[in-house]
PDB file of N, CA and C in Angstrom:
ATOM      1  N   UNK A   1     109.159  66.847  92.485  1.00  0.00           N
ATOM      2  CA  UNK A   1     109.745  68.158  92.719  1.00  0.00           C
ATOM      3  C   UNK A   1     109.555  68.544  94.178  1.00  0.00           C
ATOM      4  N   UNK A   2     110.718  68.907  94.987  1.00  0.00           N
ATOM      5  CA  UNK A   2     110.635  69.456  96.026  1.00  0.00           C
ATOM      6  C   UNK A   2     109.997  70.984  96.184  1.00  0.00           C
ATOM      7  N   UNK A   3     109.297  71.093  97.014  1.00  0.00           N
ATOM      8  CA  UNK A   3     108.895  72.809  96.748  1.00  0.00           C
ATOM      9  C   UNK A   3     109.666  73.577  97.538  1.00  0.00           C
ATOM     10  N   UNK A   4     110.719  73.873  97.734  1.00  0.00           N
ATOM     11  CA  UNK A   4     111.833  74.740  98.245  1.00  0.00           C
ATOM     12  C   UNK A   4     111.693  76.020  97.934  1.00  0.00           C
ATOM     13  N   UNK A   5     112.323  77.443  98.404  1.00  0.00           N
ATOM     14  CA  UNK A   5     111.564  78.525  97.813  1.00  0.00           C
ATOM     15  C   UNK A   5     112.999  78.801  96.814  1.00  0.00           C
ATOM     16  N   UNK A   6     112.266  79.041  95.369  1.00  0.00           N
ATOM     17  CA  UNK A   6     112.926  79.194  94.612  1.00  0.00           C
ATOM     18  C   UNK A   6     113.333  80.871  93.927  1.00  0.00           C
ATOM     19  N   UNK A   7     112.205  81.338  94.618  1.00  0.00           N
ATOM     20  CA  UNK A   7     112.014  82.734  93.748  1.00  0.00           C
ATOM     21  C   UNK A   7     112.698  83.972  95.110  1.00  0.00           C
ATOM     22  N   UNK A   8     113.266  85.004  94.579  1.00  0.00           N
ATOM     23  CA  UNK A   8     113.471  86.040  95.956  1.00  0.00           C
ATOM     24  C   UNK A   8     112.583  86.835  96.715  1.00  0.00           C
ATOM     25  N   UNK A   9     112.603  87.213  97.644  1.00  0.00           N
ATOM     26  CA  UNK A   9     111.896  88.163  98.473  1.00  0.00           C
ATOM     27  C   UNK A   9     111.206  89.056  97.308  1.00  0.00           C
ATOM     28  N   UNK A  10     112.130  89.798  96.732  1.00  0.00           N
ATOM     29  CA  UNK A  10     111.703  90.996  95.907  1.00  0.00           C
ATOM     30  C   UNK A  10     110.626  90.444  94.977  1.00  0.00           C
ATOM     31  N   UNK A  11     110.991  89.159  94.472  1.00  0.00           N
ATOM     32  CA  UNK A  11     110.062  88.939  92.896  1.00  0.00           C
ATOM     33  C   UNK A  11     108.970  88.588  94.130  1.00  0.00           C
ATOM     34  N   UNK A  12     108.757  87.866  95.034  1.00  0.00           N
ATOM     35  CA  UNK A  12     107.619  86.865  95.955  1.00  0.00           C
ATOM     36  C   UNK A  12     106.703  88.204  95.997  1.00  0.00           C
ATOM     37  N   UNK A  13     106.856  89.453  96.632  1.00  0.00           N
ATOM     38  CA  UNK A  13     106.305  90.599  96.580  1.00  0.00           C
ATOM     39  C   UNK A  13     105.849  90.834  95.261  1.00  0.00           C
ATOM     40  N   UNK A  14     106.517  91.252  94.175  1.00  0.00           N
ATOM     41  CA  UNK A  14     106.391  91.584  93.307  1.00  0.00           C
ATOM     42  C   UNK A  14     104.648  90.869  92.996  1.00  0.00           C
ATOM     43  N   UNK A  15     105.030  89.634  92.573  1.00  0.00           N
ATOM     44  CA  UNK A  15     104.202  88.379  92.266  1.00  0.00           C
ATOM     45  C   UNK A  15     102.719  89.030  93.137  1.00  0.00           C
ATOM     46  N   UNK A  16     103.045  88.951  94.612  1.00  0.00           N
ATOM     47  CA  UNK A  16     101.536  88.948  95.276  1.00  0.00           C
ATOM     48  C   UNK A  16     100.893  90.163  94.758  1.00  0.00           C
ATOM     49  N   UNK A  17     101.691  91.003  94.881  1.00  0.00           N
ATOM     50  CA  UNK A  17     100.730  92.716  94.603  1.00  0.00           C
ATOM     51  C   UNK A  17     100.335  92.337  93.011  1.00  0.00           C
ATOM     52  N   UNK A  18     101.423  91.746  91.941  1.00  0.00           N
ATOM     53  CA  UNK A  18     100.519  91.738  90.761  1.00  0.00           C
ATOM     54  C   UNK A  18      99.287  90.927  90.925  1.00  0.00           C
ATOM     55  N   UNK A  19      99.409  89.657  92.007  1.00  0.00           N
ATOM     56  CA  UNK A  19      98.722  88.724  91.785  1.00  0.00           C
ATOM     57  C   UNK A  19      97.168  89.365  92.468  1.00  0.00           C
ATOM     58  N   UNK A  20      97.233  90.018  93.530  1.00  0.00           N
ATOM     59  CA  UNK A  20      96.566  90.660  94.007  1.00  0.00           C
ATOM     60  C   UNK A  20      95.521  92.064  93.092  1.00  0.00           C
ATOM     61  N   UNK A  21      96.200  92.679  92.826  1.00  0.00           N
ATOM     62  CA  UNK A  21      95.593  93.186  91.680  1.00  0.00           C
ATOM     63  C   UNK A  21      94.694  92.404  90.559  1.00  0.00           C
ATOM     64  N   UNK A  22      95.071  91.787  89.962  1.00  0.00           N
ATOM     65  CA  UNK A  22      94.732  90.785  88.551  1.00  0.00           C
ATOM     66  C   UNK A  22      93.382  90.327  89.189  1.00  0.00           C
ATOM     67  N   UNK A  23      93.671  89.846  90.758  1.00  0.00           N
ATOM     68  CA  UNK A  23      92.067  89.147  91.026  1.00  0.00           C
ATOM     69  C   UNK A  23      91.437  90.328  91.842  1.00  0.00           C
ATOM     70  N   UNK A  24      91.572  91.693  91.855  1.00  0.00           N
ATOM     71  CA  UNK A  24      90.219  92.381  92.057  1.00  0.00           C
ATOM     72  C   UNK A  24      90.187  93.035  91.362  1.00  0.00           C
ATOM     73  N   UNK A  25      90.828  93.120  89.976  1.00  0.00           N
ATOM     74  CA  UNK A  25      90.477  93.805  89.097  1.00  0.00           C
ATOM     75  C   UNK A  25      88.829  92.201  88.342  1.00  0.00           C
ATOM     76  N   UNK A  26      89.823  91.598  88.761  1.00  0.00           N
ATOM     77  CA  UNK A  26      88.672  90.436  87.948  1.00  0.00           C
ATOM     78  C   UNK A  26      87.491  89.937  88.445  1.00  0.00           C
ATOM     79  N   UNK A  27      87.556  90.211  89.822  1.00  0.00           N
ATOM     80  CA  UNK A  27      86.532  90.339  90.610  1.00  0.00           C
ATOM     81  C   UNK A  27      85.560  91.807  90.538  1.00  0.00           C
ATOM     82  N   UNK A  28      86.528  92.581  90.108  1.00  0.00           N
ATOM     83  CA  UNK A  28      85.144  93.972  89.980  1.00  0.00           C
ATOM     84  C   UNK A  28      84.720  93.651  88.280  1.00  0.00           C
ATOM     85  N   UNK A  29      85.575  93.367  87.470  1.00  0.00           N
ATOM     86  CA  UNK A  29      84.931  92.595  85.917  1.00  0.00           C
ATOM     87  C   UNK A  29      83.219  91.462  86.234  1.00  0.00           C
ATOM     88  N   UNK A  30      84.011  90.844  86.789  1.00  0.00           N
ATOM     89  CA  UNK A  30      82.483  89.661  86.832  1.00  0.00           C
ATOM     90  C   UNK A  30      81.482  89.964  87.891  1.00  0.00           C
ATOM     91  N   UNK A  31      81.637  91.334  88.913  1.00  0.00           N
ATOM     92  CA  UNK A  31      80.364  91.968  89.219  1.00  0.00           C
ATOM     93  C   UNK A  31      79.358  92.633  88.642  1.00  0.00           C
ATOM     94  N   UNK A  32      80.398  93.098  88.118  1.00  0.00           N
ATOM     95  CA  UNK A  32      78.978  93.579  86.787  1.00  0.00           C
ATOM     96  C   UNK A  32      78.767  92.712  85.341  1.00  0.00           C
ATOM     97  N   UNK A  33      79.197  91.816  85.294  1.00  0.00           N
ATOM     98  CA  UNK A  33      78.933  90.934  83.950  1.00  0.00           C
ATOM     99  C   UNK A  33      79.781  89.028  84.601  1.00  0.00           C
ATOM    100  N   UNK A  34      78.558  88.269  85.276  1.00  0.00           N
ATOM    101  CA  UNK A  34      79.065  87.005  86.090  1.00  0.00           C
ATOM    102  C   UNK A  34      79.377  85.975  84.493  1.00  0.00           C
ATOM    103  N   UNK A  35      79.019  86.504  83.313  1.00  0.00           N
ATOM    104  CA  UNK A  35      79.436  85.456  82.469  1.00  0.00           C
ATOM    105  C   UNK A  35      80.763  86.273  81.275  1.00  0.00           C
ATOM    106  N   UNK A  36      81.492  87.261  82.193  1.00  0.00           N
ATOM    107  CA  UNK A  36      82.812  87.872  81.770  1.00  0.00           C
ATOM    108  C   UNK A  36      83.920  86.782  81.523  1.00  0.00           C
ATOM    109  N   UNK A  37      84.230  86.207  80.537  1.00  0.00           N
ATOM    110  CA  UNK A  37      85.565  85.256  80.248  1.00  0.00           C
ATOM    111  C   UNK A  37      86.677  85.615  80.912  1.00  0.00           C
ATOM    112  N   UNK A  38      87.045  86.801  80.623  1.00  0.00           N
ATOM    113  CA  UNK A  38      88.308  87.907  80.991  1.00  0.00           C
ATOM    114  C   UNK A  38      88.179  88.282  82.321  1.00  0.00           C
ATOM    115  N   UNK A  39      86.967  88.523  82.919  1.00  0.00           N
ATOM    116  CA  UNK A  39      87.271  88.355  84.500  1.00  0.00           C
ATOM    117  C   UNK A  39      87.205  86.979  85.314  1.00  0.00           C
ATOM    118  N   UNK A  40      87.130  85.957  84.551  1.00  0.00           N
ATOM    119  CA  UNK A  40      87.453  84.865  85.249  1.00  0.00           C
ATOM    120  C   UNK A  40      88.338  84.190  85.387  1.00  0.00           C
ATOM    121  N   UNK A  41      89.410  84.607  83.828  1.00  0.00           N
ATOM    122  CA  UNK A  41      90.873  83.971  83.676  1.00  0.00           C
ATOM    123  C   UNK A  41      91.647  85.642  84.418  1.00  0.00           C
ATOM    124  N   UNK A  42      91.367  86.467  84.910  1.00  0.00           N
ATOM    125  CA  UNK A  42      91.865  88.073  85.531  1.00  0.00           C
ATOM    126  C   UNK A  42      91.686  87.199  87.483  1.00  0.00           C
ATOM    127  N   UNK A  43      90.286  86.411  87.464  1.00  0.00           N
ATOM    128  CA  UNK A  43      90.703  86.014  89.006  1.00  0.00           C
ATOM    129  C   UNK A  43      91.905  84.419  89.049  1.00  0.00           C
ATOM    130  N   UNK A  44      91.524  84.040  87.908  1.00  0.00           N
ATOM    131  CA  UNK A  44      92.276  82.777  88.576  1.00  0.00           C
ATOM    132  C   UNK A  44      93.831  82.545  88.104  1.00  0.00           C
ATOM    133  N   UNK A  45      94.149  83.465  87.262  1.00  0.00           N
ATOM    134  CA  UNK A  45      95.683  83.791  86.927  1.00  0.00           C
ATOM    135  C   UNK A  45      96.122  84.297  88.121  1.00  0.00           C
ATOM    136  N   UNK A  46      95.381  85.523  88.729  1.00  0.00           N
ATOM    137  CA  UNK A  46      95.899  86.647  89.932  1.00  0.00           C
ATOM    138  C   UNK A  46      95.906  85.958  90.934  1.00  0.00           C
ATOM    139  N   UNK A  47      94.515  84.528  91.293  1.00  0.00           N
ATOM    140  CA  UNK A  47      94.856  83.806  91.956  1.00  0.00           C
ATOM    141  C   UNK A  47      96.250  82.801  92.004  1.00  0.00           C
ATOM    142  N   UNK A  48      96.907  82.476  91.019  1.00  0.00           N
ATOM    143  CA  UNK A  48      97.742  82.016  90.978  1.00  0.00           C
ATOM    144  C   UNK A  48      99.291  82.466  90.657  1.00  0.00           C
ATOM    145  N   UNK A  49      99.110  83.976  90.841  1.00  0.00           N
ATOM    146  CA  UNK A  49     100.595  84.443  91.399  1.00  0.00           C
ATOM    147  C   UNK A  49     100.306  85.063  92.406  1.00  0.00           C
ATOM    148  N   UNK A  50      99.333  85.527  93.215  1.00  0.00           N
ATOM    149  CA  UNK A  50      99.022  86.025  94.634  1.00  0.00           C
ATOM    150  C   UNK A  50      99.474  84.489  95.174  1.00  0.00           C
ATOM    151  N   UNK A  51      99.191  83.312  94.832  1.00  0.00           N
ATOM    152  CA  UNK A  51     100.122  81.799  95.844  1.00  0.00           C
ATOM    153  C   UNK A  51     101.411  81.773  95.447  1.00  0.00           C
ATOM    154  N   UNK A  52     101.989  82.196  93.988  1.00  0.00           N
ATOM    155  CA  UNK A  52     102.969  81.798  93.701  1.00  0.00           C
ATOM    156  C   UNK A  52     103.616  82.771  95.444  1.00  0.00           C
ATOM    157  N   UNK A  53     103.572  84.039  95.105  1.00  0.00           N
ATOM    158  CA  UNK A  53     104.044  85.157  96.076  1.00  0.00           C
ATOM    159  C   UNK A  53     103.968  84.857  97.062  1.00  0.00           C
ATOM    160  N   UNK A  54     103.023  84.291  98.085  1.00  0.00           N
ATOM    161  CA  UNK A  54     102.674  84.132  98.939  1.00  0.00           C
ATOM    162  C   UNK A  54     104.042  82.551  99.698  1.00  0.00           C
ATOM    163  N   UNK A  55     103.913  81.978  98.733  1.00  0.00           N
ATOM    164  CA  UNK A  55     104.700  80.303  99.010  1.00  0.00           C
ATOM    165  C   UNK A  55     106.365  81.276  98.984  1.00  0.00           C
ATOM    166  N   UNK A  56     106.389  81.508  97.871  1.00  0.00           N
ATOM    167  CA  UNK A  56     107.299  81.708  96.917  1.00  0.00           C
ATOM    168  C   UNK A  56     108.296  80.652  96.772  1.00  0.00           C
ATOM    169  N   UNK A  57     107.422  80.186  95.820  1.00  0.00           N
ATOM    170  CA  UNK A  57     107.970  78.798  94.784  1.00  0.00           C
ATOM    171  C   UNK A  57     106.765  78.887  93.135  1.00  0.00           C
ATOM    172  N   UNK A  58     107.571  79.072  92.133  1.00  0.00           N
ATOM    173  CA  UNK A  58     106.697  79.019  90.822  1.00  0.00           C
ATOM    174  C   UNK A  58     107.756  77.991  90.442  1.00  0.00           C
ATOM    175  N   UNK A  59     106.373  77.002  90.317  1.00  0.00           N
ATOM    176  CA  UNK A  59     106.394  75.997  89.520  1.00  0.00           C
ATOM    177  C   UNK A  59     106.732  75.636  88.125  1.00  0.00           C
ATOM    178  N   UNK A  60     107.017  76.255  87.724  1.00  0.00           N
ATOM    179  CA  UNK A  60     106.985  76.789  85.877  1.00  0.00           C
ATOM    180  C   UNK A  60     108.703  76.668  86.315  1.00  0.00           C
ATOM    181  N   UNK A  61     109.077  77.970  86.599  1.00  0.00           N
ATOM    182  CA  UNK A  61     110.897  77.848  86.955  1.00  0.00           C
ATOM    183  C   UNK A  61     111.607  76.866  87.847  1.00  0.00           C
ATOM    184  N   UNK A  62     110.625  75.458  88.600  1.00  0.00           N
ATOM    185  CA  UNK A  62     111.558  74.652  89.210  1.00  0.00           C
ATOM    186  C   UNK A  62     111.339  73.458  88.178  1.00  0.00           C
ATOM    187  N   UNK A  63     110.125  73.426  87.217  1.00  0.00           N
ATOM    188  CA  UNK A  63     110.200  72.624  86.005  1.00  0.00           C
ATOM    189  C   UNK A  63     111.621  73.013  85.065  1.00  0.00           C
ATOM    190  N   UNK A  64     111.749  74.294  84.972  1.00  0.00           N
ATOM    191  CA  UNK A  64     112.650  74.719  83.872  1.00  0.00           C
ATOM    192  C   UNK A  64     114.072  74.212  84.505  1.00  0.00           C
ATOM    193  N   UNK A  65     114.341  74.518  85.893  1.00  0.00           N
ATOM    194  CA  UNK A  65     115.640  74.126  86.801  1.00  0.00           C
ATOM    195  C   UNK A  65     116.036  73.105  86.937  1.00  0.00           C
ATOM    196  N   UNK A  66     114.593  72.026  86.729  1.00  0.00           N
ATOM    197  CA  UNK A  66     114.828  70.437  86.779  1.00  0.00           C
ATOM    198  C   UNK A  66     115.185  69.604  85.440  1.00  0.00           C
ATOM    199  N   UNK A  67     115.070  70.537  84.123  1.00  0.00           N
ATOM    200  CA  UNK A  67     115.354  70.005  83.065  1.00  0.00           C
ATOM    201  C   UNK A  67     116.399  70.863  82.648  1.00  0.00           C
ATOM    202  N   UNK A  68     117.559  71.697  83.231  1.00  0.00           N
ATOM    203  CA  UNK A  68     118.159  72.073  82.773  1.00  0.00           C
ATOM    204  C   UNK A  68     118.176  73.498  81.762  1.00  0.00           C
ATOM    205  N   UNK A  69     117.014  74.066  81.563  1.00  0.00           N
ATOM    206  CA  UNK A  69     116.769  75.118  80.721  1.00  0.00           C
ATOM    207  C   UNK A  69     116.902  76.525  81.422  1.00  0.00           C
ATOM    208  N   UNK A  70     118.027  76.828  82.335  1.00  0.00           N
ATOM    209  CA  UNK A  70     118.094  78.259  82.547  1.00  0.00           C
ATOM    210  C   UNK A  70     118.788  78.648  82.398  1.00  0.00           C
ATOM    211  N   UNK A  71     119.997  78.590  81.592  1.00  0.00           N
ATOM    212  CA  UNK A  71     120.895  78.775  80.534  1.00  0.00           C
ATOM    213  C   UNK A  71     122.088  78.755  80.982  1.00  0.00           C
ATOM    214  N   UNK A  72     122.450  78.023  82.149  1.00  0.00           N
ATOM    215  CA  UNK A  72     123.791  77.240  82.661  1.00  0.00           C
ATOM    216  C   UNK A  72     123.648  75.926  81.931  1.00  0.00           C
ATOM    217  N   UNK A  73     124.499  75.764  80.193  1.00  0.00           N
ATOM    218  CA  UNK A  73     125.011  74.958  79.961  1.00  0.00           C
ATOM    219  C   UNK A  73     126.052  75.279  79.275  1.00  0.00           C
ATOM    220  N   UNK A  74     126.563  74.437  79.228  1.00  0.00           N
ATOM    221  CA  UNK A  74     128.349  74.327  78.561  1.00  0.00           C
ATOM    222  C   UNK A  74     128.773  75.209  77.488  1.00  0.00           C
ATOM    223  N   UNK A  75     127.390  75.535  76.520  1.00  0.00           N
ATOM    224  CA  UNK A  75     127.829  76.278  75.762  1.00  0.00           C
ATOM    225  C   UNK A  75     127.778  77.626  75.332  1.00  0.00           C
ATOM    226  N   UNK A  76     127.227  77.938  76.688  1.00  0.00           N
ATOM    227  CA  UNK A  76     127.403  79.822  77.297  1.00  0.00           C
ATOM    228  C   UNK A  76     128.667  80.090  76.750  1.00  0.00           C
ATOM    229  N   UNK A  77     129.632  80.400  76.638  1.00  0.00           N
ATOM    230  CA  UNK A  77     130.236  80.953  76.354  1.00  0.00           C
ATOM    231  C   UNK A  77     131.017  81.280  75.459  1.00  0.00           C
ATOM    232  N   UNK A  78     130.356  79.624  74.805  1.00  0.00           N
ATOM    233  CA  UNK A  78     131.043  79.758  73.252  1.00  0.00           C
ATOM    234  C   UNK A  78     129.620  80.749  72.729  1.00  0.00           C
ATOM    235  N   UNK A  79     128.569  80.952  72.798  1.00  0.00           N
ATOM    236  CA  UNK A  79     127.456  81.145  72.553  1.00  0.00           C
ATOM    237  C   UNK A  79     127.096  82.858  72.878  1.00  0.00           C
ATOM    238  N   UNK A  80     127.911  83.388  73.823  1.00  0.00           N
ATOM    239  CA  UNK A  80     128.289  84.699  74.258  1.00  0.00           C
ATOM    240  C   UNK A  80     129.578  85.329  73.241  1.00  0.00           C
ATOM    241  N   UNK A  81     130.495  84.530  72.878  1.00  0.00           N
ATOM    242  CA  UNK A  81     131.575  85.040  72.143  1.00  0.00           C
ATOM    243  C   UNK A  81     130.745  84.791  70.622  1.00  0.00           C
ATOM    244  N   UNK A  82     129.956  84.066  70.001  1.00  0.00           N
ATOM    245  CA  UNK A  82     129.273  84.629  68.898  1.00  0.00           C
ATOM    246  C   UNK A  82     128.253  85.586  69.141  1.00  0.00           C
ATOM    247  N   UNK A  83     127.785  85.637  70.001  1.00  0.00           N
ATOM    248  CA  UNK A  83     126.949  86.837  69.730  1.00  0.00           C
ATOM    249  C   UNK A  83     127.985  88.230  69.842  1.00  0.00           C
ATOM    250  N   UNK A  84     128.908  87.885  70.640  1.00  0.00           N
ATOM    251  CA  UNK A  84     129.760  89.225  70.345  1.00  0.00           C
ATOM    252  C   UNK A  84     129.910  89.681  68.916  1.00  0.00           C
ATOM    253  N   UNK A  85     130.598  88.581  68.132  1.00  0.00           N
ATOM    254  CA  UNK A  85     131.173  88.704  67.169  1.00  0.00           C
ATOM    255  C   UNK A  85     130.380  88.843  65.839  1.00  0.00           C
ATOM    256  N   UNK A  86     128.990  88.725  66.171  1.00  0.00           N
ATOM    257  CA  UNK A  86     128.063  88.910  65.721  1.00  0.00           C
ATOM    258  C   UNK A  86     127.660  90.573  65.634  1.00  0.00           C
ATOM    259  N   UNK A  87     127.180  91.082  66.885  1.00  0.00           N
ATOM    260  CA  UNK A  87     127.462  92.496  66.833  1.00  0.00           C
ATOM    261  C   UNK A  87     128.410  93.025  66.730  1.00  0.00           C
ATOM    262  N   UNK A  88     129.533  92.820  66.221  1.00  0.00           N
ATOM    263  CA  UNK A  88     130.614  93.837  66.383  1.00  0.00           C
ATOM    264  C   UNK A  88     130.641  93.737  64.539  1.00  0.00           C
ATOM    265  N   UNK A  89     130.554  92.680  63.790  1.00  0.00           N
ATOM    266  CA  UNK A  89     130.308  92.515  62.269  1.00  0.00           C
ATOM    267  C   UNK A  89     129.586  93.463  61.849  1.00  0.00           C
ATOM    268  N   UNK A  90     128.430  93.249  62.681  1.00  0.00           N
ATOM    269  CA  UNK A  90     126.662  94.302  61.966  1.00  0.00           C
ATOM    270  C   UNK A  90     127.090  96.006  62.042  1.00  0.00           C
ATOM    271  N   UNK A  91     128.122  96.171  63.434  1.00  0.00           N
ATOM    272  CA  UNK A  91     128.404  97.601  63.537  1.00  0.00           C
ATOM    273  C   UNK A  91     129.323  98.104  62.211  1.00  0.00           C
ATOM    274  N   UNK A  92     130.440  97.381  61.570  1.00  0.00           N
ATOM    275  CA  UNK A  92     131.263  97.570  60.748  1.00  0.00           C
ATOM    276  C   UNK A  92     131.164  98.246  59.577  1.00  0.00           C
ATOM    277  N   UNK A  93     129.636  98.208  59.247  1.00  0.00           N
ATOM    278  CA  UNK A  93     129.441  99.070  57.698  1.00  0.00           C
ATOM    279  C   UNK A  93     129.757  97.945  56.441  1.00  0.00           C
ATOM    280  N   UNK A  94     130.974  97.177  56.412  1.00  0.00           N
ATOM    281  CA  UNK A  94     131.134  96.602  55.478  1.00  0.00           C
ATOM    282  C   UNK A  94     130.304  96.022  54.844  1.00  0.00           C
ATOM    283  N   UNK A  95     129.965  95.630  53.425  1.00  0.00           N
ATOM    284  CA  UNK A  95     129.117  94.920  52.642  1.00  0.00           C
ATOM    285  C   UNK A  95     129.496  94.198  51.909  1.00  0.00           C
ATOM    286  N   UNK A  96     129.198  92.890  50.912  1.00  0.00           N
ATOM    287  CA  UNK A  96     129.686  92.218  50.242  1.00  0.00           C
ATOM    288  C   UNK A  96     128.054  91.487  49.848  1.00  0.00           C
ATOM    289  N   UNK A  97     127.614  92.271  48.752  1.00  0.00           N
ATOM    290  CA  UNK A  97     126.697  91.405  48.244  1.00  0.00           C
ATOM    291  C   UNK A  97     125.602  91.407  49.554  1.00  0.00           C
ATOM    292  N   UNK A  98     125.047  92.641  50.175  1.00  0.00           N
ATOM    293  CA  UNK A  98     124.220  92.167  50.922  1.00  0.00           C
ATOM    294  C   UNK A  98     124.216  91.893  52.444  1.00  0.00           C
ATOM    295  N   UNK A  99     125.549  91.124  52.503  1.00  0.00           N
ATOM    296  CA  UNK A  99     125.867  90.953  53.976  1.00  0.00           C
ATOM    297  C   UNK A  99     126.610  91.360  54.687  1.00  0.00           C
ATOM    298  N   UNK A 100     127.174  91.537  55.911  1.00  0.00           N
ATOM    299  CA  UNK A 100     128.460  92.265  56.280  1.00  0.00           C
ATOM    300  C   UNK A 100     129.484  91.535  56.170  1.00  0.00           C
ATOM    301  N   UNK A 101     130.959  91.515  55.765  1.00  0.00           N
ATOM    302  CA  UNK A 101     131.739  90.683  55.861  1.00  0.00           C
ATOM    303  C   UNK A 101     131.947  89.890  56.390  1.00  0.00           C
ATOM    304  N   UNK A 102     131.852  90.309  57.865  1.00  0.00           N
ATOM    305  CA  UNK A 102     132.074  89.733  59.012  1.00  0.00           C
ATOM    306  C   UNK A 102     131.026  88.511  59.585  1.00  0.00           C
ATOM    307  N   UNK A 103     129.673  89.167  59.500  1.00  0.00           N
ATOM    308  CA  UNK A 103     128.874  88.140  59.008  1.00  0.00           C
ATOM    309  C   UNK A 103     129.162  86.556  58.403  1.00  0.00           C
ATOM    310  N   UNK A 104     129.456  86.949  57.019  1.00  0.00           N
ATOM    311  CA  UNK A 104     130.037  85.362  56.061  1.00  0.00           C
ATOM    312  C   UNK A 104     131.081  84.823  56.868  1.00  0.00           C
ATOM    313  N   UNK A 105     131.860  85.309  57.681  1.00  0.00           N
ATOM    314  CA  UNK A 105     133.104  84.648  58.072  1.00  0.00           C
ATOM    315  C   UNK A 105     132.461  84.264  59.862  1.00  0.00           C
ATOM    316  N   UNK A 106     131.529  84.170  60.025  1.00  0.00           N
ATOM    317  CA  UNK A 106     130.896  84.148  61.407  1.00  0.00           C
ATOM    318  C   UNK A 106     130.116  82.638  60.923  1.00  0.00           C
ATOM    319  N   UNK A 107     129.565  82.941  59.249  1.00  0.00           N
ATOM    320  CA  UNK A 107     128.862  81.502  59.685  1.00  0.00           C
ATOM    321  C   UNK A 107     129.957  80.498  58.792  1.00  0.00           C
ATOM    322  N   UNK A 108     130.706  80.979  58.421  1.00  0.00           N
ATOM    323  CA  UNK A 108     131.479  79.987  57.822  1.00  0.00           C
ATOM    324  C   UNK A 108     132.411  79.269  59.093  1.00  0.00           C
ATOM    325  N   UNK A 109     132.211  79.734  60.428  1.00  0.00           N
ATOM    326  CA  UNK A 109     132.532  79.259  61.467  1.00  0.00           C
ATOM    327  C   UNK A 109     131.749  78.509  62.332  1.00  0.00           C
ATOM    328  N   UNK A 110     130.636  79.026  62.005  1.00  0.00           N
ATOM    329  CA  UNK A 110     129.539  78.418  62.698  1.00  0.00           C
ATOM    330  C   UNK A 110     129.461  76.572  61.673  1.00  0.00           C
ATOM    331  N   UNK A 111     129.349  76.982  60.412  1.00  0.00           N
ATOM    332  CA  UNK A 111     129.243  75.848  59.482  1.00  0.00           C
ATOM    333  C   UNK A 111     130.456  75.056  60.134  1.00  0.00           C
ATOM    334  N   UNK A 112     131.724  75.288  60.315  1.00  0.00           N
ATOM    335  CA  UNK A 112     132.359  74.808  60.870  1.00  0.00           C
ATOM    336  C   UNK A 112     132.744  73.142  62.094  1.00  0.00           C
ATOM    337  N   UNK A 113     131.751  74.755  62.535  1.00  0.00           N
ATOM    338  CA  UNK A 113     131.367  73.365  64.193  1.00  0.00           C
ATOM    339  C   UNK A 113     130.435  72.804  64.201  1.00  0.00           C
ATOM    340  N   UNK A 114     129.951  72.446  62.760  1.00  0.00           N
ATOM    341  CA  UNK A 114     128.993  71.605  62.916  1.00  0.00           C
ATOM    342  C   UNK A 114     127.294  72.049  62.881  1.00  0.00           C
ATOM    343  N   UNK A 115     127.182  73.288  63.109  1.00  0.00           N
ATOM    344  CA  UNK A 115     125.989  74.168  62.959  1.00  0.00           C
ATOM    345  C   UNK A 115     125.486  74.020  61.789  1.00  0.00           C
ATOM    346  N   UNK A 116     124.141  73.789  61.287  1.00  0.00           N
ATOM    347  CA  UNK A 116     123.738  74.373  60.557  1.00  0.00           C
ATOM    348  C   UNK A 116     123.645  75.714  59.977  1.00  0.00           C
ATOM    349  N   UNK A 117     123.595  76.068  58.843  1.00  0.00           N
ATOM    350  CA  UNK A 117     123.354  77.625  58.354  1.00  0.00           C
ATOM    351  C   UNK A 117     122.545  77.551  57.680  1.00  0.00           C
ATOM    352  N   UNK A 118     121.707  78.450  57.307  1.00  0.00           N
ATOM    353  CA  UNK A 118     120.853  78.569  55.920  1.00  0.00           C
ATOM    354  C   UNK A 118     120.829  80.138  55.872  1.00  0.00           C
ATOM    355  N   UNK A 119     120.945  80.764  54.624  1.00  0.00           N
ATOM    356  CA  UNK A 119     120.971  81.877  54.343  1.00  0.00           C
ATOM    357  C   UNK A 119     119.947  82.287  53.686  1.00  0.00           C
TER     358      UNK A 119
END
């Protein structure tokens, strides 16, 4: 993985002041109690978005970017037009045994393409 900066100005800020916080809040925790669990995972979490902020590159989202998981794939939009059609069923009132009409005819489409259903 290249470390390129992946994250914006705004979140890189964001990140340091939380990250910044988290480790002196966790640092005033384990002054008064040095065998505090919670102030030691409070410094080294805060330590590690005070760097994320600081670089600004998190590692976690150029893993997710490198395998494809940030939800640019092909089937956005078939995947946006069911969830439409999904809420616009639930708004309808209709019933049939429980479900909304629109509903049964959503997964009898879904069953369709190959989807699983289970009801």
């Amino acid at each position: 993985m290249s470390q390129t900066q992946n994250i914006s100005t705004r979140n890189a800020l964001a990140r340091l002041s939380l990250g910044l916080s988290m480790l002196a809040y966790g640092t005033a925790k384990l002054a008064r109690n040095p065998h505090c669990n919670k102030g030691r995972m409070m410094v080294a979490l805060g330590a590690m978005k005070a760097a994320e902020g600081t670089v600004k590159f998190c590692p976690l989202k150029a893993m997710m970017q490198q395998q494809g998981m940030t939800g640019q794939t092909g089937t956005a939009p078939e995947i946006g037009k069911l969830m439409k059609d999904f809420a616009g069923a639930g708004m309808t009132g209709h019933a049939t045994s429980g479900t909304g009409a629109g509903v049964g005819n959503m997964m009898k489409d879904l069953a369709g393409k190959g989807m699983s259903v289970t009801t």
